[in-house]
PDB file of N, CA and C in Angstrom:
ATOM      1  N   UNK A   1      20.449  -7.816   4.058  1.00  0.00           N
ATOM      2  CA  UNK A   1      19.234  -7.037   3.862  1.00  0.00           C
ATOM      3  C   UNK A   1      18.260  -7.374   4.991  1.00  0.00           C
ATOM      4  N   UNK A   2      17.981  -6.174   5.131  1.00  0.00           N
ATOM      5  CA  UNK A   2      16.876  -6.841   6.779  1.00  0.00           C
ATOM      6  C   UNK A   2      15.334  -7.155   6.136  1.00  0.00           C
ATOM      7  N   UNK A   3      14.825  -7.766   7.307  1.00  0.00           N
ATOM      8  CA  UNK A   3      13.234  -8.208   6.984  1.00  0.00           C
ATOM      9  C   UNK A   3      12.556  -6.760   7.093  1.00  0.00           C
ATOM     10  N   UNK A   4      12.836  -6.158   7.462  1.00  0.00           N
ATOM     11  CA  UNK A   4      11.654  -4.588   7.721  1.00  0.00           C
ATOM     12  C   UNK A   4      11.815  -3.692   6.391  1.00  0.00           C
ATOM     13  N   UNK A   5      13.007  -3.831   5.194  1.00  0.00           N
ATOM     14  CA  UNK A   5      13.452  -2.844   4.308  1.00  0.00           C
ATOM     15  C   UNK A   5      12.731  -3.638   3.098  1.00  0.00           C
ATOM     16  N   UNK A   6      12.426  -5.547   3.456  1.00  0.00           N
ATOM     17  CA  UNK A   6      11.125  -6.476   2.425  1.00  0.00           C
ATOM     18  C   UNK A   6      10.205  -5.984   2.653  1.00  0.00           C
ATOM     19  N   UNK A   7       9.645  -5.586   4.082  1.00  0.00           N
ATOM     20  CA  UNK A   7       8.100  -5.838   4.880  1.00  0.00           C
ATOM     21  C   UNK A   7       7.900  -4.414   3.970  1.00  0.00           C
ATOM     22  N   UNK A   8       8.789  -3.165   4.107  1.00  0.00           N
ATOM     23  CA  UNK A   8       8.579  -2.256   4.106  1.00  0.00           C
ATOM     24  C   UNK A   8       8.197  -1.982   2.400  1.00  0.00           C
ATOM     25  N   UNK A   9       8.952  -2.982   1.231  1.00  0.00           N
ATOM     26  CA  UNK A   9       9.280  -2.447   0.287  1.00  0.00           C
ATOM     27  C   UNK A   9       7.568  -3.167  -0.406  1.00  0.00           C
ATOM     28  N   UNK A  10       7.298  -4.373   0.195  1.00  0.00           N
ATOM     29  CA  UNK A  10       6.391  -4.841  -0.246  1.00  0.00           C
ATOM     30  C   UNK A  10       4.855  -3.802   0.139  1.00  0.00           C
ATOM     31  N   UNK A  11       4.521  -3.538   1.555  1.00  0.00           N
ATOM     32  CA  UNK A  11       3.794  -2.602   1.939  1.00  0.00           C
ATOM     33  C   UNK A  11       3.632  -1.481   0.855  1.00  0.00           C
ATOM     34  N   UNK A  12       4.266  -1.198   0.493  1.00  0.00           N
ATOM     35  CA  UNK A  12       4.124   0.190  -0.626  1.00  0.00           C
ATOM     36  C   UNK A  12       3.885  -0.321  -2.003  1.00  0.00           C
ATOM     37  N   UNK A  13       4.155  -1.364  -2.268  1.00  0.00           N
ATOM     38  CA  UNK A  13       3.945  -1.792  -3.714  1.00  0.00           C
ATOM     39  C   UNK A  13       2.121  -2.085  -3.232  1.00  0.00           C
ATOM     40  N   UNK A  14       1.988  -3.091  -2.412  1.00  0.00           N
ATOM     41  CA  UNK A  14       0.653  -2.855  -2.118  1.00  0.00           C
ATOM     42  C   UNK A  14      -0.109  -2.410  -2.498  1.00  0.00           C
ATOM     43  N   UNK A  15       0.269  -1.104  -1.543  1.00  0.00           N
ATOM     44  CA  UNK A  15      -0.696   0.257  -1.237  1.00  0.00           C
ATOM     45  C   UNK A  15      -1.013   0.454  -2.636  1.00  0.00           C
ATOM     46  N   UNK A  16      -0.386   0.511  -3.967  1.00  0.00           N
ATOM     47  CA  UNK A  16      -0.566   1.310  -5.328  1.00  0.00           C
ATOM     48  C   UNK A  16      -1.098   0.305  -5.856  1.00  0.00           C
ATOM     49  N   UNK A  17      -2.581   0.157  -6.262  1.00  0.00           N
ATOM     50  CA  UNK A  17      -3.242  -0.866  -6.885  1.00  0.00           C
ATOM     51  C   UNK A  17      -2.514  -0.643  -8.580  1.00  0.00           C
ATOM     52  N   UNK A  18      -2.052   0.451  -8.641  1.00  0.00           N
ATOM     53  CA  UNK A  18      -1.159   0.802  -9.961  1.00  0.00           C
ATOM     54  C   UNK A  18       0.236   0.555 -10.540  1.00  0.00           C
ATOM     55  N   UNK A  19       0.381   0.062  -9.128  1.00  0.00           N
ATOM     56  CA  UNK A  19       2.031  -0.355  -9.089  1.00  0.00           C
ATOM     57  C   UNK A  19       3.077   0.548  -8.610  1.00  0.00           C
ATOM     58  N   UNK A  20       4.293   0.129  -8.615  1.00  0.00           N
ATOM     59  CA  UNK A  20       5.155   1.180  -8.207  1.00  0.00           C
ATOM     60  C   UNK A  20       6.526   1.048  -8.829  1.00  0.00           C
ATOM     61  N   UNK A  21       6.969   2.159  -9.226  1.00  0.00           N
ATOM     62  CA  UNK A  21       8.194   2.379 -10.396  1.00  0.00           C
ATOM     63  C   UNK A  21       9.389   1.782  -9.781  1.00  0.00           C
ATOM     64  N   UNK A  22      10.001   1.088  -9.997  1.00  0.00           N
ATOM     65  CA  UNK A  22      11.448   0.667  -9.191  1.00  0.00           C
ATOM     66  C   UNK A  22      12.248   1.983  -9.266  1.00  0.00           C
ATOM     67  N   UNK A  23      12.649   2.554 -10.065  1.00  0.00           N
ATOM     68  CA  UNK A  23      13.032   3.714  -9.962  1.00  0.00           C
ATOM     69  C   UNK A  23      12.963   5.057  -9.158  1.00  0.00           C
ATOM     70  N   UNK A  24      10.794   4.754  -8.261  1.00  0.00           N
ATOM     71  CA  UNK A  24      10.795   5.398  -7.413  1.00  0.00           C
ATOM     72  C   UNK A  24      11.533   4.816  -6.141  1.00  0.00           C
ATOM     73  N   UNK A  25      11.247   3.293  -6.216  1.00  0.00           N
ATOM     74  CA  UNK A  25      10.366   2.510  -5.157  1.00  0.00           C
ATOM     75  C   UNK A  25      12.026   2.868  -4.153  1.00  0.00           C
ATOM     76  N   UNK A  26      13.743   2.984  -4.604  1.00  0.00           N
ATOM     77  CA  UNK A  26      14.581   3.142  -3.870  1.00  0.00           C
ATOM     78  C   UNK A  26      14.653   4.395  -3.458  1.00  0.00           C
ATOM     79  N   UNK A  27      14.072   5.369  -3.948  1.00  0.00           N
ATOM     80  CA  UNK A  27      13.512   6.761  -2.681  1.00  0.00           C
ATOM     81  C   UNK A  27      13.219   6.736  -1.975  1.00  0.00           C
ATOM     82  N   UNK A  28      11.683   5.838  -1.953  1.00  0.00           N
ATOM     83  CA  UNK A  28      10.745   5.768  -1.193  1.00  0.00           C
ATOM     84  C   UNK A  28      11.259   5.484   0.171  1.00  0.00           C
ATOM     85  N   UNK A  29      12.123   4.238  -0.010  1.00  0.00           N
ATOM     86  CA  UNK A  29      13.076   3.069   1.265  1.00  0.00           C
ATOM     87  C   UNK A  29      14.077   4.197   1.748  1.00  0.00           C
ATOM     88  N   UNK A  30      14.770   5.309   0.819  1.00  0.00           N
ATOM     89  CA  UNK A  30      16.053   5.918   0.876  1.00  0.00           C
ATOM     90  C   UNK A  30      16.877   4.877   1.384  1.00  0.00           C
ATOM     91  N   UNK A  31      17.326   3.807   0.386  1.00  0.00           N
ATOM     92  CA  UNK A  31      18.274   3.086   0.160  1.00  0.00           C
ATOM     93  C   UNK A  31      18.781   3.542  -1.306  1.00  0.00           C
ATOM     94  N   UNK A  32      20.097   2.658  -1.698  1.00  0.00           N
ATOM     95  CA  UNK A  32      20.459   3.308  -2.599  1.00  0.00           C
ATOM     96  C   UNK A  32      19.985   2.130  -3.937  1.00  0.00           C
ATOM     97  N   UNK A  33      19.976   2.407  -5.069  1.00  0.00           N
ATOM     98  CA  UNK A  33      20.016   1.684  -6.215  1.00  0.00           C
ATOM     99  C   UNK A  33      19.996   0.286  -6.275  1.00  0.00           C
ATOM    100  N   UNK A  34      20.722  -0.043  -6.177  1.00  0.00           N
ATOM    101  CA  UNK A  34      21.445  -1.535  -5.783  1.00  0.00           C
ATOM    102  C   UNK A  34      21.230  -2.276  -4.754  1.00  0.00           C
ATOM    103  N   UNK A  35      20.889  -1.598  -3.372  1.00  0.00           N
ATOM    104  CA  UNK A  35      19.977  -2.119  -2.392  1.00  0.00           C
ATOM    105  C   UNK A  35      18.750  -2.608  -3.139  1.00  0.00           C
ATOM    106  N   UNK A  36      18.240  -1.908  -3.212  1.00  0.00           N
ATOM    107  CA  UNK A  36      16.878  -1.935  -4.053  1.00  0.00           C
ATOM    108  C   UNK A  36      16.775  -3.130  -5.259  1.00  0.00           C
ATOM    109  N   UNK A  37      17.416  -3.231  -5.721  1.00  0.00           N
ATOM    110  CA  UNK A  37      17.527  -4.316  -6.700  1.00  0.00           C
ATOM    111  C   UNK A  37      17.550  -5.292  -6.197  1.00  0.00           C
ATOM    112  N   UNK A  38      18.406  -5.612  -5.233  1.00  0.00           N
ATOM    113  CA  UNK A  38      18.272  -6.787  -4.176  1.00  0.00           C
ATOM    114  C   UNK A  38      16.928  -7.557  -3.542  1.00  0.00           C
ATOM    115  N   UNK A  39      16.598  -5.828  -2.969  1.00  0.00           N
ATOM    116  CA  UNK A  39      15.294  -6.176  -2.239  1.00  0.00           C
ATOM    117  C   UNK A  39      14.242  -6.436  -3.264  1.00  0.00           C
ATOM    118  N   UNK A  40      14.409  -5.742  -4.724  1.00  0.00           N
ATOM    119  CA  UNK A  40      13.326  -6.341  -5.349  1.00  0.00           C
ATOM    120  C   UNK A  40      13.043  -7.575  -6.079  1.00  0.00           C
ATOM    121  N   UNK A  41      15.171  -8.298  -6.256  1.00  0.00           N
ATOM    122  CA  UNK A  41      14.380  -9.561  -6.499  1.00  0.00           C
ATOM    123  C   UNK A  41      14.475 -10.183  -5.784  1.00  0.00           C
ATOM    124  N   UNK A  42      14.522 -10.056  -4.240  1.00  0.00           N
ATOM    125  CA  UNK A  42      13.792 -10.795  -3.149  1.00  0.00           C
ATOM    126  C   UNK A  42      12.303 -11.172  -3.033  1.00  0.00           C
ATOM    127  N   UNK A  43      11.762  -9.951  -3.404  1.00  0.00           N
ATOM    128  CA  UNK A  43      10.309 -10.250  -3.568  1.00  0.00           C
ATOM    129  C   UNK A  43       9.695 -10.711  -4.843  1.00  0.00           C
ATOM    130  N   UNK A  44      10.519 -10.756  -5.791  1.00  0.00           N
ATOM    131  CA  UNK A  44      10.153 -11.589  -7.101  1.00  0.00           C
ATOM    132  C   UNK A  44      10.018 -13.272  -7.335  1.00  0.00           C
ATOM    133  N   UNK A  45      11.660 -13.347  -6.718  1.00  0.00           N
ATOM    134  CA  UNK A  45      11.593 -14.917  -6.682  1.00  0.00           C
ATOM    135  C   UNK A  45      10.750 -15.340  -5.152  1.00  0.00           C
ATOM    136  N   UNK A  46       9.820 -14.678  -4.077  1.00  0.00           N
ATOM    137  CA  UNK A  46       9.305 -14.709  -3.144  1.00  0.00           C
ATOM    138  C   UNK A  46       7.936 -15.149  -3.895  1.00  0.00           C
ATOM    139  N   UNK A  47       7.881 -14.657  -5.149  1.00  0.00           N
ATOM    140  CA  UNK A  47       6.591 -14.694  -5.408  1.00  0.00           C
ATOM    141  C   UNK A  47       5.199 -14.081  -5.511  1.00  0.00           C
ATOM    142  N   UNK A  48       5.793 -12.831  -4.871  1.00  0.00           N
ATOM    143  CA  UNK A  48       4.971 -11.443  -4.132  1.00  0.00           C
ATOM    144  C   UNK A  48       4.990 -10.310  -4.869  1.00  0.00           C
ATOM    145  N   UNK A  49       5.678  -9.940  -5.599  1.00  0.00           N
ATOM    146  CA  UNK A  49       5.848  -8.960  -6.860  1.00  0.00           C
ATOM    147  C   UNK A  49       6.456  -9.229  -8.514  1.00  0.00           C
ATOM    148  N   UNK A  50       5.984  -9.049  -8.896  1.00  0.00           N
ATOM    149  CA  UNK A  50       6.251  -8.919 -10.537  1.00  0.00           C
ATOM    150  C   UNK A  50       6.651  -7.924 -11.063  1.00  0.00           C
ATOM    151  N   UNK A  51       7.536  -8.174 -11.971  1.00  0.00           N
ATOM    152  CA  UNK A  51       7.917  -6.581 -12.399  1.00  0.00           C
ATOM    153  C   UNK A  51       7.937  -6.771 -14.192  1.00  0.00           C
ATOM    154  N   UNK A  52       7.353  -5.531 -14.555  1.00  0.00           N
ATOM    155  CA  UNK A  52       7.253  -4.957 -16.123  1.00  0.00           C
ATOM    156  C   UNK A  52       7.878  -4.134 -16.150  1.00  0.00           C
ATOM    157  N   UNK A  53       8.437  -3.833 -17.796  1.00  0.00           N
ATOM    158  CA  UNK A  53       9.444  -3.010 -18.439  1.00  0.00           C
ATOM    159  C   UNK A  53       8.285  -1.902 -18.544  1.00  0.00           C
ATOM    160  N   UNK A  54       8.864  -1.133 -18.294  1.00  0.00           N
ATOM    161  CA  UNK A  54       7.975   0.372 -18.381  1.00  0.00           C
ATOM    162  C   UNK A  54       9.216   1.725 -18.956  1.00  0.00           C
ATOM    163  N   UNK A  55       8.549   2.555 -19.475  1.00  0.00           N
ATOM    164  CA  UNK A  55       9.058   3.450 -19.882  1.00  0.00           C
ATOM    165  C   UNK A  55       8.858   4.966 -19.433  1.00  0.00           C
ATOM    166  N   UNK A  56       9.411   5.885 -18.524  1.00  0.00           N
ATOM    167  CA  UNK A  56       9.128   6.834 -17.934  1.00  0.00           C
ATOM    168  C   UNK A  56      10.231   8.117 -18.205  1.00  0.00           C
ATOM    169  N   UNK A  57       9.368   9.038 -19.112  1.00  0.00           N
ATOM    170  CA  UNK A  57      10.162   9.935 -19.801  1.00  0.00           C
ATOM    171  C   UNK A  57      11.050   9.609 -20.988  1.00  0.00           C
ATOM    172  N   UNK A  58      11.321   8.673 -21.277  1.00  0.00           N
ATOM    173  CA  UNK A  58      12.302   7.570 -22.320  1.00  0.00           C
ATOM    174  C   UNK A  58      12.615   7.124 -21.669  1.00  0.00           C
ATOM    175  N   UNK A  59      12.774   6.713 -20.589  1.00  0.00           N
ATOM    176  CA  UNK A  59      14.202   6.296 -19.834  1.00  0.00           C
ATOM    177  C   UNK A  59      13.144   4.832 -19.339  1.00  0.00           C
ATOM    178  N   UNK A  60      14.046   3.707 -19.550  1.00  0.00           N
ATOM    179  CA  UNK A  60      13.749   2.295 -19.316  1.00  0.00           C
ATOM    180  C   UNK A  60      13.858   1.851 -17.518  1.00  0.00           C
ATOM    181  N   UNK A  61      12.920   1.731 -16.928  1.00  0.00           N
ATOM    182  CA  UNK A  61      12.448   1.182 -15.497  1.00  0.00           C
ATOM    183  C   UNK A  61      11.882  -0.103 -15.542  1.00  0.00           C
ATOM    184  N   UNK A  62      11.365  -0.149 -14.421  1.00  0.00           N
ATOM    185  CA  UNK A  62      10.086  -1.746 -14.027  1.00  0.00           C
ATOM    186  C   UNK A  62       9.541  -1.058 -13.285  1.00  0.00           C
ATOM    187  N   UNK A  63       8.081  -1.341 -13.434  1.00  0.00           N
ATOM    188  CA  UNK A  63       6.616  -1.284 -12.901  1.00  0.00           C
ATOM    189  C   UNK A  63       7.004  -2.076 -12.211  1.00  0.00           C
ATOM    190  N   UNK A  64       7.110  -1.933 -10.474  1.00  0.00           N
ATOM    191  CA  UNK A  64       6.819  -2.938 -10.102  1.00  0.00           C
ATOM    192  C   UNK A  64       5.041  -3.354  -9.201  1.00  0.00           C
ATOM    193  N   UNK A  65       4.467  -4.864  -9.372  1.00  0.00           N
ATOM    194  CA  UNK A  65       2.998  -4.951  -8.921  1.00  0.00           C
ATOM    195  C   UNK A  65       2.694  -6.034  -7.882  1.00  0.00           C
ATOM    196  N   UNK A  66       1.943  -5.870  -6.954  1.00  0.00           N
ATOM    197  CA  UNK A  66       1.896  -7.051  -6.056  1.00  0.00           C
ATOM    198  C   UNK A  66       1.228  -8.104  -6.870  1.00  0.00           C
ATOM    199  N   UNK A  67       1.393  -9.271  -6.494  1.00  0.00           N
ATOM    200  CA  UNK A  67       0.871 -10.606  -7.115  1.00  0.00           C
ATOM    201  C   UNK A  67      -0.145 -10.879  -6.118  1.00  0.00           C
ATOM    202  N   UNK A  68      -0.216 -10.618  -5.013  1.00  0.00           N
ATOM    203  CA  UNK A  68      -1.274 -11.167  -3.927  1.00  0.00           C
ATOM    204  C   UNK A  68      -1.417  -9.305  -3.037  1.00  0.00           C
ATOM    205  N   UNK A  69      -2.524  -9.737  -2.887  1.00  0.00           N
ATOM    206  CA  UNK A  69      -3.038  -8.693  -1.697  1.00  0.00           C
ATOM    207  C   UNK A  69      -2.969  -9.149  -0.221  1.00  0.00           C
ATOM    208  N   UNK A  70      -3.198  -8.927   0.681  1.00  0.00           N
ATOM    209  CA  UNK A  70      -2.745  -8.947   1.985  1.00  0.00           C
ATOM    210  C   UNK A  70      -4.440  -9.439   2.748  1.00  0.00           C
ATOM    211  N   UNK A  71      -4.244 -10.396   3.252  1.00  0.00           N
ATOM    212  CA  UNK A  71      -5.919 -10.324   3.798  1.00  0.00           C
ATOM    213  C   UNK A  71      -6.183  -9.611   4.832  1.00  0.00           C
ATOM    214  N   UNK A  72      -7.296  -8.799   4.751  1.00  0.00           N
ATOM    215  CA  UNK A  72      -7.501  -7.676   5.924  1.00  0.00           C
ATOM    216  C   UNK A  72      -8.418  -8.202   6.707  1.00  0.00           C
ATOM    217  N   UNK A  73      -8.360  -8.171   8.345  1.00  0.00           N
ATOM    218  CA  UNK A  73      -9.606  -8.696   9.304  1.00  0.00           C
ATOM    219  C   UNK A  73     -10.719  -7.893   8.428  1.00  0.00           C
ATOM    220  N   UNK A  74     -12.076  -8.542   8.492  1.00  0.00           N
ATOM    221  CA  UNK A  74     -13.090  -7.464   8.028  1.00  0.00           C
ATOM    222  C   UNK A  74     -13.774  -7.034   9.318  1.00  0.00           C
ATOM    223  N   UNK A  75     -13.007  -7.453  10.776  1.00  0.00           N
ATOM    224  CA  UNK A  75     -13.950  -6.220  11.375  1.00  0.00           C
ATOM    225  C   UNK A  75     -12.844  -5.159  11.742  1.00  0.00           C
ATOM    226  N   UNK A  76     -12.063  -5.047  11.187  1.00  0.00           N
ATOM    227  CA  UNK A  76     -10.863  -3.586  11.122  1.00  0.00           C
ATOM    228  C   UNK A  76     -11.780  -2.567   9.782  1.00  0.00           C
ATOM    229  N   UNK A  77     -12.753  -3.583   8.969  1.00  0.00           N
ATOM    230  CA  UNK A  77     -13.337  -2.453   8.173  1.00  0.00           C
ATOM    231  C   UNK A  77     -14.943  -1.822   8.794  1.00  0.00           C
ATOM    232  N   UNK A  78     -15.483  -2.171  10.477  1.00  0.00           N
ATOM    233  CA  UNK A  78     -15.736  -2.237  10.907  1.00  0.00           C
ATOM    234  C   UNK A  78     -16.050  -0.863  12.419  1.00  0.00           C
ATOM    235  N   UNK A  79     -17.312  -0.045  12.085  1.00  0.00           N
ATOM    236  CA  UNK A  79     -17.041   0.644  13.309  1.00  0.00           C
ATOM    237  C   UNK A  79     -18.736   0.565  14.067  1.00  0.00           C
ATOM    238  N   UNK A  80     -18.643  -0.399  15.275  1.00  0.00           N
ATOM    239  CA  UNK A  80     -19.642  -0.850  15.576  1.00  0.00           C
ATOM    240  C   UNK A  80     -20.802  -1.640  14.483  1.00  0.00           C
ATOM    241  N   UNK A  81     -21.783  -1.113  14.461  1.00  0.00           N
ATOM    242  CA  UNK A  81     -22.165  -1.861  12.919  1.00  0.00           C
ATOM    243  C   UNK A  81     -22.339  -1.078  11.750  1.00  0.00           C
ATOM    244  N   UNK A  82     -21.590   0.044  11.837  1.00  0.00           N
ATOM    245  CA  UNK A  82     -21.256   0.450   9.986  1.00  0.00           C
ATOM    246  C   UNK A  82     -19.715   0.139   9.372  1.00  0.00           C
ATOM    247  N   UNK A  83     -20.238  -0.150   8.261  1.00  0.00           N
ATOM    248  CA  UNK A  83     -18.697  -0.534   7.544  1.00  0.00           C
ATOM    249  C   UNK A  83     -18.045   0.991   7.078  1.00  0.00           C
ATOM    250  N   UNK A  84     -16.686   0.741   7.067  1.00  0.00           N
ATOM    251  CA  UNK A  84     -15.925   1.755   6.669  1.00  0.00           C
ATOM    252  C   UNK A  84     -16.004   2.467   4.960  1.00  0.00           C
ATOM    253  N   UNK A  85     -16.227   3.486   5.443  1.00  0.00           N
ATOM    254  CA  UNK A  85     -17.078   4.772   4.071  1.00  0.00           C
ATOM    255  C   UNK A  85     -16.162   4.443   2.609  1.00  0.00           C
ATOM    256  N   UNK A  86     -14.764   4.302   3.183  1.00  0.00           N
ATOM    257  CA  UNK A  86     -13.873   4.057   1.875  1.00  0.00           C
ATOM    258  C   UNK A  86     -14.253   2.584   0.823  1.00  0.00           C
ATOM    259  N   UNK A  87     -14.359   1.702   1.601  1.00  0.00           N
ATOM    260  CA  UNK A  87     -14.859   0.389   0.835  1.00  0.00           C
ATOM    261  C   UNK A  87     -15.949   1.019  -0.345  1.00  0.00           C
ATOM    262  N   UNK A  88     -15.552   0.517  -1.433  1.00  0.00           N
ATOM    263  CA  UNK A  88     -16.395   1.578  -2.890  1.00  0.00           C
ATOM    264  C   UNK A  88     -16.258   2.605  -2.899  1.00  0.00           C
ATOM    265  N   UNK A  89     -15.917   3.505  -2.135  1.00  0.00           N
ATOM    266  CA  UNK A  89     -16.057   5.005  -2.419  1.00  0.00           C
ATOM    267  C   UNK A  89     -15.397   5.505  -3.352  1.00  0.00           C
ATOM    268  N   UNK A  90     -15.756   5.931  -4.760  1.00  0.00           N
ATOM    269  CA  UNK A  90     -15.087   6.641  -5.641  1.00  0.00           C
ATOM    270  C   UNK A  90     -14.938   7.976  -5.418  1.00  0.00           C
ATOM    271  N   UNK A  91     -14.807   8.485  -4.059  1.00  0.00           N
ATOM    272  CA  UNK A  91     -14.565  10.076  -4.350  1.00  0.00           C
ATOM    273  C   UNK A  91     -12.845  10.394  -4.636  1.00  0.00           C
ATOM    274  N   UNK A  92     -12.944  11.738  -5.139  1.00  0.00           N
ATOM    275  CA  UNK A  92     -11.751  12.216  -5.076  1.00  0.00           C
ATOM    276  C   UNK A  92     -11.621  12.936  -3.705  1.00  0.00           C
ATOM    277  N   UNK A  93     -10.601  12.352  -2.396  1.00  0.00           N
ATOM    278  CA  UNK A  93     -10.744  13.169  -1.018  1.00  0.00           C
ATOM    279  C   UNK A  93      -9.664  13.018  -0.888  1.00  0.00           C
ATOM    280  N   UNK A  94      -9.287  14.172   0.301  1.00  0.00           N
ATOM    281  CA  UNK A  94      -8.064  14.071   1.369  1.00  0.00           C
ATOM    282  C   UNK A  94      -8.841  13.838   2.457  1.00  0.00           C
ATOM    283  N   UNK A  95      -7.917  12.515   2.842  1.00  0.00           N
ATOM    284  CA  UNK A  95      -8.333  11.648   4.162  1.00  0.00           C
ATOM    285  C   UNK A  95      -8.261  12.264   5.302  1.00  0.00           C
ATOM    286  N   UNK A  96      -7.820  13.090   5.159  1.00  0.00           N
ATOM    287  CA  UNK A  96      -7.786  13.915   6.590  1.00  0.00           C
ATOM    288  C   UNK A  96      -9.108  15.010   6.907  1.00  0.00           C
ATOM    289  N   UNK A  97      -9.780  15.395   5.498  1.00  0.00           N
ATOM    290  CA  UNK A  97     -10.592  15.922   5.404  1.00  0.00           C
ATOM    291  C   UNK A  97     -12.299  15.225   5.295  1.00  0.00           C
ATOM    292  N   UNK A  98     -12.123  14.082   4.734  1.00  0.00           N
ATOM    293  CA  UNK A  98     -13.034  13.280   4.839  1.00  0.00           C
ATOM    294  C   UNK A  98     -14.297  13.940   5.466  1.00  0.00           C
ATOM    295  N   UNK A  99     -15.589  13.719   5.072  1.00  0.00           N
ATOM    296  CA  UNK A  99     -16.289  14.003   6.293  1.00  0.00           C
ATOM    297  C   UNK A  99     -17.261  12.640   6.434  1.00  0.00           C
ATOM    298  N   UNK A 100     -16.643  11.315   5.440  1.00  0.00           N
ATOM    299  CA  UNK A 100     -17.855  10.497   5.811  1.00  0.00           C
ATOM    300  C   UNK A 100     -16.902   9.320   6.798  1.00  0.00           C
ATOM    301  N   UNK A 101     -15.518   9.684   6.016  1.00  0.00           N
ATOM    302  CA  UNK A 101     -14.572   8.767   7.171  1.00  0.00           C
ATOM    303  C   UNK A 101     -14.511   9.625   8.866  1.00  0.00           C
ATOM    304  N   UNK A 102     -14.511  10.591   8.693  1.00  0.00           N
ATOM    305  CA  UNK A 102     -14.198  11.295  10.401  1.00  0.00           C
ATOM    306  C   UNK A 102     -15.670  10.809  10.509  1.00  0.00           C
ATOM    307  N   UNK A 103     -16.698  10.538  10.443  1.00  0.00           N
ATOM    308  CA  UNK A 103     -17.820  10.604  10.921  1.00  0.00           C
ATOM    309  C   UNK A 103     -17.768   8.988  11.158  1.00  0.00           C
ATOM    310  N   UNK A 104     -17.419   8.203  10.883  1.00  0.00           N
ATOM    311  CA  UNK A 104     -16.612   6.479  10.746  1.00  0.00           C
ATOM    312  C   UNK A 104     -16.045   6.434  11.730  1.00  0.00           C
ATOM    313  N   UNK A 105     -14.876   7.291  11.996  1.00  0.00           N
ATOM    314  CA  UNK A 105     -14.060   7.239  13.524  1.00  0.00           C
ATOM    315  C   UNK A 105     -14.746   7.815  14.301  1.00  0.00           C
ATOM    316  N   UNK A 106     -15.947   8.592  14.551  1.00  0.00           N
ATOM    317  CA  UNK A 106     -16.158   9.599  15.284  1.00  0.00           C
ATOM    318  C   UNK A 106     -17.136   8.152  16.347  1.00  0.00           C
ATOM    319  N   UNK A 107     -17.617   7.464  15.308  1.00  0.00           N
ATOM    320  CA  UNK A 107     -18.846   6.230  15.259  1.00  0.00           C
ATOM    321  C   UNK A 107     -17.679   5.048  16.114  1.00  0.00           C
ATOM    322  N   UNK A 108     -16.457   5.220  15.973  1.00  0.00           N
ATOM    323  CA  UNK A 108     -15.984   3.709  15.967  1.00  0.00           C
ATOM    324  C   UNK A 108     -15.013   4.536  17.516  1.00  0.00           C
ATOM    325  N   UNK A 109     -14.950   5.641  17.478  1.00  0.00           N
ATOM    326  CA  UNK A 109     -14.413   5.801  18.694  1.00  0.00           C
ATOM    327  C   UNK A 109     -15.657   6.006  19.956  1.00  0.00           C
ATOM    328  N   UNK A 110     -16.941   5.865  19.824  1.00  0.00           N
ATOM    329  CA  UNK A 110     -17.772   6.098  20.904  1.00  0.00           C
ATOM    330  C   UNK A 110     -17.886   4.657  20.872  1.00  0.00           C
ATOM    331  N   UNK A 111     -17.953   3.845  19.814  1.00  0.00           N
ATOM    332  CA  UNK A 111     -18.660   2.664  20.466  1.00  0.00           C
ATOM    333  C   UNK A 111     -17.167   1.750  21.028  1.00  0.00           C
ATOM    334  N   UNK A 112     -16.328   2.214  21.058  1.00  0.00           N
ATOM    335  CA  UNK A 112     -14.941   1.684  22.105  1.00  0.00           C
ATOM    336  C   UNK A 112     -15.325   2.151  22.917  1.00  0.00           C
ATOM    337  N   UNK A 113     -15.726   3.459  23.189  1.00  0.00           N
ATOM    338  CA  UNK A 113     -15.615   3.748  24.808  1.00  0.00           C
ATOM    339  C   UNK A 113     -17.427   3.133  25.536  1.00  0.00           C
ATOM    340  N   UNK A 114     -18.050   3.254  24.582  1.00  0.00           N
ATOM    341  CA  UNK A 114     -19.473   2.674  25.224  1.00  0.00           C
ATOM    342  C   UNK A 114     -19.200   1.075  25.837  1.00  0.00           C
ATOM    343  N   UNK A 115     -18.301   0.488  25.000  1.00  0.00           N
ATOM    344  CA  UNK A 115     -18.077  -1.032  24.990  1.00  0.00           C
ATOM    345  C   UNK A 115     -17.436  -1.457  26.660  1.00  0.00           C
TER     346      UNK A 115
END
């Protein structure tokens, strides 16, 4: 099993402060079943994910959840001196549409080039 199909499997459990279905989570990789099982109790006995019995449609899965979060530089949340719009933001958005994040990059790409 390679280190990039862990790096990769853990990254996505991450991302879902909700967790992520083992059942999805070998789509996600497009590995098969059994790969996946591998890789997930790699990251169990790692210490890095936990997994719960969950039930989806009847059918018996695992939730799987990160145990630790990842520490982020805080000046990556950082564009010159405003912090990035998402930190608290409860909106419902598409990030691509954003207009307080494009206005964040718009801020964090002049003050690269002013710099």
């Amino acid at each position: 099993m390679t280190d990039e199909l862990f790096e990769e499997a853990l990254r996505l459990i991450q991302s879902k402060s909700e967790g992520v279905l083992q059942s999805e989570l070998w789509k996600l990789l497009e590995v098969d079943s059994r790969k996946c099982s591998r890789i997930v109790k790699r990251l169990i006995d790692s210490g890095v994910v936990e997994r719960h019995d969950f039930r989806k449609n009847g059918i018996k899965t695992f939730l799987l959840k990160s145990t630790k979060k990842r520490v982020i530089n805080p000046s990556l949340l950082m564009a010159g001196e405003h912090l990035i719009p998402c930190v608290g933001c409860d909106r419902e958005c598409v990030v691509e549409a954003c207009e307080l994040l494009l206005d964040w990059m718009y801020e964090l790409a002049v003050s690269d080039f002013t710099e």
